[in-house]
Structure formats: C-alpha cells, structure tokens
Protein backbone atom coordinates (compact mmCIF):
# COMPACT_ATOMS: atom_id res chain seq x y z
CA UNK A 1 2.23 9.18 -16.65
CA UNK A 2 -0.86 10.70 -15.05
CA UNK A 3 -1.56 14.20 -16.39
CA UNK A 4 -4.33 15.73 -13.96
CA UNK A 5 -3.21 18.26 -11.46
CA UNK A 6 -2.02 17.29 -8.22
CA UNK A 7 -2.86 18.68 -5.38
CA UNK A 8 -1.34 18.67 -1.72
CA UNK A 9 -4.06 18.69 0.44
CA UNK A 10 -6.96 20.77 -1.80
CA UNK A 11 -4.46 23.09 -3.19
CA UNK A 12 -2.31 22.96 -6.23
CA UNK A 13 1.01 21.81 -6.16
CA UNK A 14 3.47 24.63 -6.39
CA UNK A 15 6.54 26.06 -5.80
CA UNK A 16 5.08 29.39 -4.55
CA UNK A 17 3.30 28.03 -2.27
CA UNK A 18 5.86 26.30 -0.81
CA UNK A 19 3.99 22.53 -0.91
CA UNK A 20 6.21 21.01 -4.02
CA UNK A 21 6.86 17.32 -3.20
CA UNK A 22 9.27 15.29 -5.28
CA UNK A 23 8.89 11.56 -5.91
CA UNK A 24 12.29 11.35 -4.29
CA UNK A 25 11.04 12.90 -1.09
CA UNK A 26 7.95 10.46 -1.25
CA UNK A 27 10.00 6.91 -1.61
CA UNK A 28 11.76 8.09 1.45
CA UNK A 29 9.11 7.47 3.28
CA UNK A 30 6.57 5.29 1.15
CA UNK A 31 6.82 2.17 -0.59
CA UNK A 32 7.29 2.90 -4.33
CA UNK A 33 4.38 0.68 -5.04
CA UNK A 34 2.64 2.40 -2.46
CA UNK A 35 2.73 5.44 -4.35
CA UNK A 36 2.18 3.90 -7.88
CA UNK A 37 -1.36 2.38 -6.18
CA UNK A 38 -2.16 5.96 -4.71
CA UNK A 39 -1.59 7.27 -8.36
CA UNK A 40 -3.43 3.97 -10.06
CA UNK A 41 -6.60 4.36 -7.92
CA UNK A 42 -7.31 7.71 -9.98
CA UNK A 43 -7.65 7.90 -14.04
CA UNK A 44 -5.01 9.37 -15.29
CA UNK A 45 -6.20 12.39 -16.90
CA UNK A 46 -7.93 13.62 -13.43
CA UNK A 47 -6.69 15.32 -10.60
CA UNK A 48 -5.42 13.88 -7.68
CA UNK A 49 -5.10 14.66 -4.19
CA UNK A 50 -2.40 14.17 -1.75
CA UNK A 51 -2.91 13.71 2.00
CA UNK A 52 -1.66 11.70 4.53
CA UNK A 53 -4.84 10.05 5.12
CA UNK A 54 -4.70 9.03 0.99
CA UNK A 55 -0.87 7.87 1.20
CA UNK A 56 -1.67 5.62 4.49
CA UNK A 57 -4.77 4.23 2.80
CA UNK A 58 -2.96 3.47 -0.25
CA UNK A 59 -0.42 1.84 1.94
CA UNK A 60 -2.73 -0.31 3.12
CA UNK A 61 -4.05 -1.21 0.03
CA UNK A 62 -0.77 -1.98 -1.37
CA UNK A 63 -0.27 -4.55 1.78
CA UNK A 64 -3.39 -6.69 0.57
CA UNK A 65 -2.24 -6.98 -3.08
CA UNK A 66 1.33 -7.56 -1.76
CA UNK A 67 -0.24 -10.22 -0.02
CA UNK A 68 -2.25 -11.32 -2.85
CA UNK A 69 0.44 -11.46 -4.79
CA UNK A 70 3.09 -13.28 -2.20
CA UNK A 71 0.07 -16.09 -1.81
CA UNK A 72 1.93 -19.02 -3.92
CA UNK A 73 5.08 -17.97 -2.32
CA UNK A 74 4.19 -18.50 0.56
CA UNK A 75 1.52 -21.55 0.46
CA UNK A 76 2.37 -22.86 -3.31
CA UNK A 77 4.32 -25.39 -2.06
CA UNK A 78 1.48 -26.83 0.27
CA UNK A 79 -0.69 -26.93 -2.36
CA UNK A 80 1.91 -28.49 -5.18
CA UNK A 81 1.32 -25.67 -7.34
CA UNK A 82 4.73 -25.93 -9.07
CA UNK A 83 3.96 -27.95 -11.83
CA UNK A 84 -0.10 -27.20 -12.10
CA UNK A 85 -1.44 -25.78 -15.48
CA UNK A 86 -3.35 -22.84 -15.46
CA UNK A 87 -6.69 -23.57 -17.00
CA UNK A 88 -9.18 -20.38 -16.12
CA UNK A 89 -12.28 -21.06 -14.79
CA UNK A 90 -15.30 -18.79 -16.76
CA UNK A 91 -15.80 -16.80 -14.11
CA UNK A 92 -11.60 -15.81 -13.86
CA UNK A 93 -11.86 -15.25 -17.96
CA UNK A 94 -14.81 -13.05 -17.21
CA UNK A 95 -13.06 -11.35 -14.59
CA UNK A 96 -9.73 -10.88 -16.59
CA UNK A 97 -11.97 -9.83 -19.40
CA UNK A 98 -13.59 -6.94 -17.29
CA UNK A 99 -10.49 -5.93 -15.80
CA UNK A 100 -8.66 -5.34 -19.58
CA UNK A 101 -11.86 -3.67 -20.73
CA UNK A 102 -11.11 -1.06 -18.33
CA UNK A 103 -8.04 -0.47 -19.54
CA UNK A 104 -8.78 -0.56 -22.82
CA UNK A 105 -11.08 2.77 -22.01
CA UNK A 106 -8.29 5.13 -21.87
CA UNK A 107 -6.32 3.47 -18.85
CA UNK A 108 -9.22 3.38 -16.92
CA UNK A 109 -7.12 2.35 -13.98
CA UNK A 110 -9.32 3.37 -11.29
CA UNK A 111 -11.83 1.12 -12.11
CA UNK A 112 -9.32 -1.85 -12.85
CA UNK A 113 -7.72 -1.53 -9.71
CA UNK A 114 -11.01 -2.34 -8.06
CA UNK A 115 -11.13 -6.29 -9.90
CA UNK A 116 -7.33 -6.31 -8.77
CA UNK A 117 -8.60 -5.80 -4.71
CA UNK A 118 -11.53 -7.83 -5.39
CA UNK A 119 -9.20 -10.89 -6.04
CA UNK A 120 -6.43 -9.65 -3.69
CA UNK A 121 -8.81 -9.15 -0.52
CA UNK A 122 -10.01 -12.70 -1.24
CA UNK A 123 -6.59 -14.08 -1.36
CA UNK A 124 -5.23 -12.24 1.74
CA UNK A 125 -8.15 -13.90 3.18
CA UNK A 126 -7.80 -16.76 2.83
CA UNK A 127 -3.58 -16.19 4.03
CA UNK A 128 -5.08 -14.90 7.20
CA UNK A 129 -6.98 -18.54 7.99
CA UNK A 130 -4.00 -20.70 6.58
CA UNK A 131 -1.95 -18.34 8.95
CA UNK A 132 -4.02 -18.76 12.11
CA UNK A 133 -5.80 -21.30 11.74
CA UNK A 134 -3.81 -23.79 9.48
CA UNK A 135 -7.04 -24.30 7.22
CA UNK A 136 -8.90 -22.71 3.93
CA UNK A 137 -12.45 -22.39 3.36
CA UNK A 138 -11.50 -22.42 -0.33
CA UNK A 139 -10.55 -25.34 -2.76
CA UNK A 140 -6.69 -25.01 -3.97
CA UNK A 141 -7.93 -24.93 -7.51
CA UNK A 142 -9.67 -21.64 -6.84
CA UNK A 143 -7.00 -20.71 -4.65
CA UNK A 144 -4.48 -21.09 -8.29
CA UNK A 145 -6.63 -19.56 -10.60
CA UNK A 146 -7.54 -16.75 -8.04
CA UNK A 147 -3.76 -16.31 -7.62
CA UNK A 148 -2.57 -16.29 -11.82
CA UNK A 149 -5.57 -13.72 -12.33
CA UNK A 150 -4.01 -11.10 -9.69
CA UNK A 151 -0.34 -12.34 -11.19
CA UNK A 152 -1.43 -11.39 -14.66
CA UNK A 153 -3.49 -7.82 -13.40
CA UNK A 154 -0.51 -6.73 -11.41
CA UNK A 155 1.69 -7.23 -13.75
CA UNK A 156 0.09 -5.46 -16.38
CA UNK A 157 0.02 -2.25 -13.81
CA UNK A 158 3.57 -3.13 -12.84
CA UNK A 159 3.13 -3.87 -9.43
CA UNK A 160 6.02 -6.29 -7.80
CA UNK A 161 6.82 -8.09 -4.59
CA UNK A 162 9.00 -10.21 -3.06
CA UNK A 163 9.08 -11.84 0.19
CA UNK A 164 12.34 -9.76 1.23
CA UNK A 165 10.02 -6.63 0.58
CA UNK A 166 8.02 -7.25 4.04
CA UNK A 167 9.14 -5.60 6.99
CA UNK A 168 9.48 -7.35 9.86
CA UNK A 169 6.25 -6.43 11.96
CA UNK A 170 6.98 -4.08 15.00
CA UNK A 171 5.02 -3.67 17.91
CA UNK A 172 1.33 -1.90 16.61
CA UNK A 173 0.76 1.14 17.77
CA UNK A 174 -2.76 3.29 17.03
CA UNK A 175 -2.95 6.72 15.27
CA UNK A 176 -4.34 7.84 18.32
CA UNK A 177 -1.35 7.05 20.02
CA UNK A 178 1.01 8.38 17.52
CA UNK A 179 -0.67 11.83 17.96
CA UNK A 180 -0.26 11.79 21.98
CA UNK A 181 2.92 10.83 21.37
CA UNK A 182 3.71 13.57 18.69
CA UNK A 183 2.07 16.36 21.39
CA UNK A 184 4.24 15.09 24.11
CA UNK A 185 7.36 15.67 22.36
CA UNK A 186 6.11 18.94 21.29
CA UNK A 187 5.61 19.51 24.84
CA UNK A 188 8.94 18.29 26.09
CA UNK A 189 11.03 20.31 22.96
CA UNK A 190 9.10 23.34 24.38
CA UNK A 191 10.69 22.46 27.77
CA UNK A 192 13.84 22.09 26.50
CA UNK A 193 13.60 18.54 27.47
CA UNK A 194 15.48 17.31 24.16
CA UNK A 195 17.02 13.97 25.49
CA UNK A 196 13.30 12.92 26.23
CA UNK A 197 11.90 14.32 22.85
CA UNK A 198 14.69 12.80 20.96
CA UNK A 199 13.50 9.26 22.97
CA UNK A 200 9.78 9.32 21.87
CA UNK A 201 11.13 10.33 17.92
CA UNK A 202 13.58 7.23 17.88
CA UNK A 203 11.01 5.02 19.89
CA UNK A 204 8.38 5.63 17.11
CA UNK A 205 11.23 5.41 14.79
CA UNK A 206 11.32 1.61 15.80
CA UNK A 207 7.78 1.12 15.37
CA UNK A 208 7.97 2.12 11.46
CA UNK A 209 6.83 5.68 12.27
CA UNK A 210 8.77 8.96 10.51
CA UNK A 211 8.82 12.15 12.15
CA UNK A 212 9.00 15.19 9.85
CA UNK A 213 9.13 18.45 11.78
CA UNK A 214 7.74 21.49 9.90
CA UNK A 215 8.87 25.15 9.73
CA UNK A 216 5.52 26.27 11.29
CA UNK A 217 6.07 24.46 14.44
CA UNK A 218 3.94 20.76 13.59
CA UNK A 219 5.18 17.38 13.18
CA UNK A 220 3.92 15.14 10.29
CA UNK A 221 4.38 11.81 10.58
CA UNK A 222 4.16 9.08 8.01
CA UNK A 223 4.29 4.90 7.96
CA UNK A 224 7.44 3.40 6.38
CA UNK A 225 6.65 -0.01 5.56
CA UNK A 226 9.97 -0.23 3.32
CA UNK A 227 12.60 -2.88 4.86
C-alpha cells in the first residue's frame, strides 16, 4: 500500500479538482504490472507523480523485466535448464543480498527495483542476440543463475508473466507521429469530417494506441500493451 500523496501531473489528486483517477480506469488502459512498477519505483511513504510520460516509461520498464522474466521460457529448453540445480554464484548471493537489504529498510522498493533492472536489462539482452542473431555472448550458467535471481526478486514484489501476456507486436509508430495524427483528427472533427476522424482513432486503435477525448477539447492518448 503506498501512503504518499499522489499527484496527477504536480497537483494533488482530488475530486474537486476534477483529476481523481481510479485503479479501474488505469488497468483499462495499462498493464496491471505496469502500474504496480510505476508505484514500486517510488518508496512507499513518498509522493508520487502521475503523468503520461511516467506511465509510458514504466511501461517500458515493465517490458524488460517481462522479458527478464519470460527468458527460460522462452530459451530454457535450448539450454536444458529443466533439470539444472540452482547453485548461486557469490556475486548473485551478493546481489540477492543487496536487493533484500533494501527491503528490509522500510520497503525500500525504489532502490530494489534498480538490482531487479540491473539483472533484467542484462537478460533482455542477451534475448535480443539469441533472437537476431541465434548466439549469446554469455555462458548458460550465468544465463540460469542471472535468470533464478530476477525469478526470486520479482516474486518477492509480485510481479508475474506469462507468455500469453505479450501482445502481438503491431506496426511501430513514433510519438511524434501519434501527435500529428491526434491534431489531424482534431482538425477533421472540427470539419465535421467524422468518418475520417473516426478512421485515424480506430487506425491507431490497431497499433495499441487509446484515444481519450477530454471535456476541454484535447485528446490523451495512452499505450495498451494488454492482449
């Protein structure tokens, strides 16, 4: 339960001011462990801030761990890990060590999330070469241990995934692109074009892109990487 304020963009969350967000609204449009990473990356007893730019990072953080985490599913097999014992190398007990020492100083999650993308960014790494290039810079030993230290970290913060939980990957499409699009459905709504504003909505619809239109006459949009 985190118990520092939350804000919605520099101001306080509230009901008067008319910028209240429910969880429910939020897993609508973000993955739930999206959300429980945005919370993570802060100690609990300080405030947090909510912004777009803050959700879609923590998105994208939550992709690597996913990753890191999906790493024996997807290359355990290659590597015979099914029946391998887990014997820690020092420098994964030193690493496990440093990672429970933060929480032990009052759910210092912030600073245990950053051992949990230390090991995750090295993993997804390493998915990226066996992906492309069919090869690994790293030994499979390291690979395992690498792999049951991230298990064991995520697990403790509750993080889960499952290879069902991707989303298949639609065509990419830059920020910058999503805005131009945005204005020139703005533009065509103001035209009373609606058949070709409705077109550029469900076309970024299909790219994993949700349109939210405000009441002051904006659009927000957000990622949903949920399948």
């Amino acid at each position: 339960m985190h118990n520092g304020f939350v804000n919605i963009d520099g101001e306080k969350m509230s009901k008067s001011l008319n910028n209240f967000t429910t969880i429910r609204d939020l897993v609508a449009h973000f993955d739930p462990m999206a959300i429980r990473l945005f919370i993570l990356q802060a100690q609990y007893r300080q405030p947090i801030d909510f912004t777009e730019e803050a959700i879609n990072a923590a998105t994208k953080g939550w992709e690597t761990i996913r990753d890191g985490i999906l790493f024996a599913a997807d290359f355990g097999e290659k590597f015979g890990w099914s029946n391998r014992e887990y014997h820690p190398a020092p420098e994964i007990i030193q690493a496990i060590a440093s990672f429970e020492e933060a929480m032990a100083d009052d759910f210092n999650t912030s600073v245990a999330m950053s051992y949990v993308f230390e090991i995750a960014k090295k993993l997804r790494s390493e998915r990226n070469s066996l992906s492309h290039a069919g090869k690994t810079v790293a030994i499979s030993d390291v690979l395992f241990q690498d792999w049951q230290a991230l298990s064991y970290m995520t697990n403790v913060l509750g993080f889960t995934a499952n290879v069902s939980d991707r989303q298949v990957t639609q065509e990419s499409i830059s920020e910058v692109e999503i805005e131009s699009l945005i204005q020139q459905r703005i533009e065509a709504k103001k035209a009373k074009n609606y058949q070709e504003g409705d077109r550029i909505r469900d076309s970024l619809k299909a790219k994993g892109i949700t349109l939210v239109d405000q009441k002051d006459g904006t659009t927000r949009w957000f990622k949903n990487i949920k399948a």
